[in-house]
N, C-alpha and C. Protein backbone atom coordinates (compact mmCIF):
# COMPACT_ATOMS: atom_id res chain seq x y z
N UNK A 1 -112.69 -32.22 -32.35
CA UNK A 1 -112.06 -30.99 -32.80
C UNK A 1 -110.59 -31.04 -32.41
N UNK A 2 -109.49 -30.88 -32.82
CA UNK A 2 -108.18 -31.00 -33.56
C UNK A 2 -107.51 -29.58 -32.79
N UNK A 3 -106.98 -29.36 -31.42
CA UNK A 3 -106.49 -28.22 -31.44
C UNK A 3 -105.07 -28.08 -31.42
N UNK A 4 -104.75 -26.99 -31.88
CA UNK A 4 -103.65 -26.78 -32.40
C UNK A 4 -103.34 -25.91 -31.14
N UNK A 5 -101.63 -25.97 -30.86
CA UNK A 5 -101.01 -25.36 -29.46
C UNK A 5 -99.65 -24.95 -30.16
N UNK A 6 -98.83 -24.03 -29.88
CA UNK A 6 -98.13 -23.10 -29.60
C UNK A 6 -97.10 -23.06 -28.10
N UNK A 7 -95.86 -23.24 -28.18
CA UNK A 7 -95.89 -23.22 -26.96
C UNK A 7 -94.48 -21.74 -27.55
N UNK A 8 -94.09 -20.61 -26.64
CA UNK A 8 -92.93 -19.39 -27.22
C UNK A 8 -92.38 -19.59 -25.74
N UNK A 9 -91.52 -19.84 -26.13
CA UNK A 9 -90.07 -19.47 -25.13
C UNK A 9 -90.14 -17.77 -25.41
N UNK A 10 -90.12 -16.65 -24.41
CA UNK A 10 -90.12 -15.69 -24.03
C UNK A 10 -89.55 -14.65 -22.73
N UNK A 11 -88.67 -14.21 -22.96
CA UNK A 11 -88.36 -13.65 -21.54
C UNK A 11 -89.55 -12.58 -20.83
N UNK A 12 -89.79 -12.81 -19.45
CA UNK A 12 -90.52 -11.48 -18.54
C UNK A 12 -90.48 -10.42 -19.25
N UNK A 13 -89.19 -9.91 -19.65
CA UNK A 13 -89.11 -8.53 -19.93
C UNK A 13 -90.16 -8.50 -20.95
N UNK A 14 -89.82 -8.99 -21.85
CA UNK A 14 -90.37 -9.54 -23.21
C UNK A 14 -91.67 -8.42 -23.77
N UNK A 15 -92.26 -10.31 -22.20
CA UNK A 15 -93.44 -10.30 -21.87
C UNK A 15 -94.10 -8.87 -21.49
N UNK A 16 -93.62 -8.10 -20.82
CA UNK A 16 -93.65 -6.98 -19.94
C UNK A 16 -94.14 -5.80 -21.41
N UNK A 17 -93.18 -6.08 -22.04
CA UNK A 17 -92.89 -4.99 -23.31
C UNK A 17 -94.19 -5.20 -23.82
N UNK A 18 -94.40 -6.32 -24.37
CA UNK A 18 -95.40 -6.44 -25.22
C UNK A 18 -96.88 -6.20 -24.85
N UNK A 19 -97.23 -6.39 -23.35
CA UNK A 19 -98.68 -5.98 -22.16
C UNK A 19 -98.32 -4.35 -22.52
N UNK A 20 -97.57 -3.76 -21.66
CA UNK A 20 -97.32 -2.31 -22.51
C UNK A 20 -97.79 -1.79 -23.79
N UNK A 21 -97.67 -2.66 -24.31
CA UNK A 21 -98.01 -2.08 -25.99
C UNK A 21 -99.56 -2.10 -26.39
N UNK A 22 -100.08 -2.88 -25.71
CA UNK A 22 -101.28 -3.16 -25.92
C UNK A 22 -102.55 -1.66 -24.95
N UNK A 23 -103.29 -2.05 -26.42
CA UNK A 23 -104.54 -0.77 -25.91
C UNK A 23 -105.10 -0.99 -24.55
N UNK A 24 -105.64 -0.05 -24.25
CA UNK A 24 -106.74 -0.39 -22.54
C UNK A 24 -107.16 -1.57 -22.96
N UNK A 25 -108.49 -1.53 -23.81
CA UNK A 25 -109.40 -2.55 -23.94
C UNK A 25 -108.74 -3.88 -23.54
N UNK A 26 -107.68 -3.66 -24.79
CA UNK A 26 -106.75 -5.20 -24.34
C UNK A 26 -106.38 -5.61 -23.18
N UNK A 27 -105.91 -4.73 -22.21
CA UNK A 27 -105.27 -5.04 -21.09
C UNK A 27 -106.16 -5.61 -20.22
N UNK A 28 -107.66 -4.84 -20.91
CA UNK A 28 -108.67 -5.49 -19.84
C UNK A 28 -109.10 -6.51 -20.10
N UNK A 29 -108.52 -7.22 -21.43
CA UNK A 29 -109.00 -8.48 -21.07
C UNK A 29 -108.05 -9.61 -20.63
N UNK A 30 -107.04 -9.02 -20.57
CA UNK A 30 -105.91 -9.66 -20.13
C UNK A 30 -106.07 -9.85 -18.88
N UNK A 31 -105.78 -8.77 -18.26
CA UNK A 31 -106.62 -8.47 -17.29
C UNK A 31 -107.74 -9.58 -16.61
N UNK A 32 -108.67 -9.81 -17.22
CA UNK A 32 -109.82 -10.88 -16.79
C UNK A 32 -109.09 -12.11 -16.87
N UNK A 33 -108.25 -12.37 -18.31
CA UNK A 33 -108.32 -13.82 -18.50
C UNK A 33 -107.52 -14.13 -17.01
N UNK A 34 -106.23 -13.83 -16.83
CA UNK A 34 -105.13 -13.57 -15.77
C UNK A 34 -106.37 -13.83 -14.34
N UNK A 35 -106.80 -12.76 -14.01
CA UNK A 35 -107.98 -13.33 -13.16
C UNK A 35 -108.65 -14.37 -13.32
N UNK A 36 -108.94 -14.57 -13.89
CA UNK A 36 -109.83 -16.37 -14.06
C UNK A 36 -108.81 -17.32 -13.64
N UNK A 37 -107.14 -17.11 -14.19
CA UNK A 37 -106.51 -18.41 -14.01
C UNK A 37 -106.06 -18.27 -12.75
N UNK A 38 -105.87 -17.08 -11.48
CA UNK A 38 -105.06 -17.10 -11.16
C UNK A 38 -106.25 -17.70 -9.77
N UNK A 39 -107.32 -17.38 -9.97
CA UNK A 39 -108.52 -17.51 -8.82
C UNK A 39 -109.49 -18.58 -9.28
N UNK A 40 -108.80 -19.53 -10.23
CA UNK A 40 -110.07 -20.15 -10.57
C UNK A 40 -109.78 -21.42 -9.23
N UNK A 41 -109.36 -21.55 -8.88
CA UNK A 41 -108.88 -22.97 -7.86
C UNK A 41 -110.14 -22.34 -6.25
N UNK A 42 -109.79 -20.88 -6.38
CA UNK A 42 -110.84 -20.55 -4.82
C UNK A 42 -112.19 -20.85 -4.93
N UNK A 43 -112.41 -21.34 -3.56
CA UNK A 43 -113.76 -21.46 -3.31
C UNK A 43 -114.55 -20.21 -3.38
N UNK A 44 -114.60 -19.31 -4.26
CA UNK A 44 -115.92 -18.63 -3.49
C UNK A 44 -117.22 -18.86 -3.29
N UNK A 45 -118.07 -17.76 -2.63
CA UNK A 45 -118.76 -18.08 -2.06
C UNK A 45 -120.15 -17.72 -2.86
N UNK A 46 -121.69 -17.91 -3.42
CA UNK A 46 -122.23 -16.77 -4.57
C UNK A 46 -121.89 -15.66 -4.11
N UNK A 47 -121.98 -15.44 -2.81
CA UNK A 47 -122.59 -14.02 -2.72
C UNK A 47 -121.33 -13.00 -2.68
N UNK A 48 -119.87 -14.28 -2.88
CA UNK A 48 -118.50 -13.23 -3.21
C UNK A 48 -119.00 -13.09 -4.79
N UNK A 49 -119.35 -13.79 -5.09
CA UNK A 49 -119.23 -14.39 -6.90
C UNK A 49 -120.20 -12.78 -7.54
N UNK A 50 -120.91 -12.34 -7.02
CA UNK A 50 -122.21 -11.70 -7.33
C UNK A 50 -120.97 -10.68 -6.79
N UNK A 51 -120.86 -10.01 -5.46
CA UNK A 51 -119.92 -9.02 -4.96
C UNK A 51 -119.08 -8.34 -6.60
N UNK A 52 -118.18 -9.17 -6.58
CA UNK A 52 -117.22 -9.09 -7.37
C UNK A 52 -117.77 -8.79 -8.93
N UNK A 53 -118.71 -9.41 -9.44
CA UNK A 53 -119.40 -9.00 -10.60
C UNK A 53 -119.83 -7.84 -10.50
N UNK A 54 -120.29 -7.52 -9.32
CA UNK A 54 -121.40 -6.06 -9.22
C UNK A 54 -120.12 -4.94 -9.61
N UNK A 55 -119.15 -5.23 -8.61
CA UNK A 55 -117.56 -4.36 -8.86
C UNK A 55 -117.50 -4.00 -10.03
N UNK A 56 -117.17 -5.10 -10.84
CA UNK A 56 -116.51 -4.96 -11.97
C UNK A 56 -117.23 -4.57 -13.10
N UNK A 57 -118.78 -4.42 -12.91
CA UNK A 57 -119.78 -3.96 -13.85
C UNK A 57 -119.90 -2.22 -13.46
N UNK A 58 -119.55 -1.78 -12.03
CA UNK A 58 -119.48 -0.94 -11.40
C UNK A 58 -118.05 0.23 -12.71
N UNK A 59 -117.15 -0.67 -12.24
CA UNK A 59 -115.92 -0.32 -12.55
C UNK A 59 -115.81 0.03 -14.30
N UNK A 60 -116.46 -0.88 -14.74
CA UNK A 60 -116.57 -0.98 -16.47
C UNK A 60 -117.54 0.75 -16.77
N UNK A 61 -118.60 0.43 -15.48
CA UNK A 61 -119.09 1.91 -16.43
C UNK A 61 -119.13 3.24 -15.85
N UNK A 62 -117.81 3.08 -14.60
CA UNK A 62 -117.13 4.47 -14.50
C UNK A 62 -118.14 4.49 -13.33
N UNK A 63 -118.70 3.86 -12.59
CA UNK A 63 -118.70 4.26 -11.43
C UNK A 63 -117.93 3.78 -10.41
N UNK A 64 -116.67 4.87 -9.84
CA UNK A 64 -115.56 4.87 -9.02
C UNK A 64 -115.14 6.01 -8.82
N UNK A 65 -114.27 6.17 -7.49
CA UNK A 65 -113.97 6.97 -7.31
C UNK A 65 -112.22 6.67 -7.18
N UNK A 66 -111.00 7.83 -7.51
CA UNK A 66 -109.90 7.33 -7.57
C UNK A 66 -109.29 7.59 -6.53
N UNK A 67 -108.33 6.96 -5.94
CA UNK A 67 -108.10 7.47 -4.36
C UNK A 67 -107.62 9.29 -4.41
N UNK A 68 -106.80 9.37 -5.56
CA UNK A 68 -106.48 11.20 -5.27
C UNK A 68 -107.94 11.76 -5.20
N UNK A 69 -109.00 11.59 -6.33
CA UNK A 69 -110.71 11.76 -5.62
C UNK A 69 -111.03 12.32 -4.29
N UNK A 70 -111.01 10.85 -3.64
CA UNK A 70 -111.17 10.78 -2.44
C UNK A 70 -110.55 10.84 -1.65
N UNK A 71 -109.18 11.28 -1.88
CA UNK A 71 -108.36 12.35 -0.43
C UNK A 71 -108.89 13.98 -0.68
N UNK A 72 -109.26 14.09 -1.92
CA UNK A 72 -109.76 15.75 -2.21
C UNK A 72 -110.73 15.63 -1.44
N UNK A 73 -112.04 14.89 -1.58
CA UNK A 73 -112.71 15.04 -1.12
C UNK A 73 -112.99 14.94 0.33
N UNK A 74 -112.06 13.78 0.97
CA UNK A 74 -112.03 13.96 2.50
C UNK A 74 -111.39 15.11 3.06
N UNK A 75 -110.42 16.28 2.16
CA UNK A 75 -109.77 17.28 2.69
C UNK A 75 -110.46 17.92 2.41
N UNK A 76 -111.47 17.98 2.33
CA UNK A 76 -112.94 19.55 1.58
C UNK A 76 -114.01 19.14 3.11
N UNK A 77 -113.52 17.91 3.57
CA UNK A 77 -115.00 17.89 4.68
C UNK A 77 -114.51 18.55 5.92
């Protein structure tokens, strides 16, 4: 299979502008890919590997709390 590459000279700012522009969804996968490259070299460990999945399956379906949340709620106890 024959792949074809791209390489864009781009400034940060650019770059910056154009992540901006993009919907949530997008960001979140930007988001991931960016994570994969930036952690793919660490050792983890499964049971970080599993941790971190549980998070982010956590996180995807809104179970979290946001820190303003949870200063309300520690100033109510």
């Amino acid at each position: 299979m024959v792949e074809n590459t791209v390489k864009v000279d781009i400034s940060f700012r650019s770059l910056l502008a154009a992540v901006s522009s993009l919907e949530t969804a997008e960001k979140h996968q930007l988001l991931e890919f960016l994570e994969a490259e930036l952690f793919m070299d660490e050792d983890d460990s499964p049971e970080d590997t599993t941790e971190i999945q549980a998070a982010r399956a956590d996180y995807k379906a809104g179970n979290y709390v946001t820190f303003d949340q949870y200063k309300l709620q520690r100033s109510n106890k």
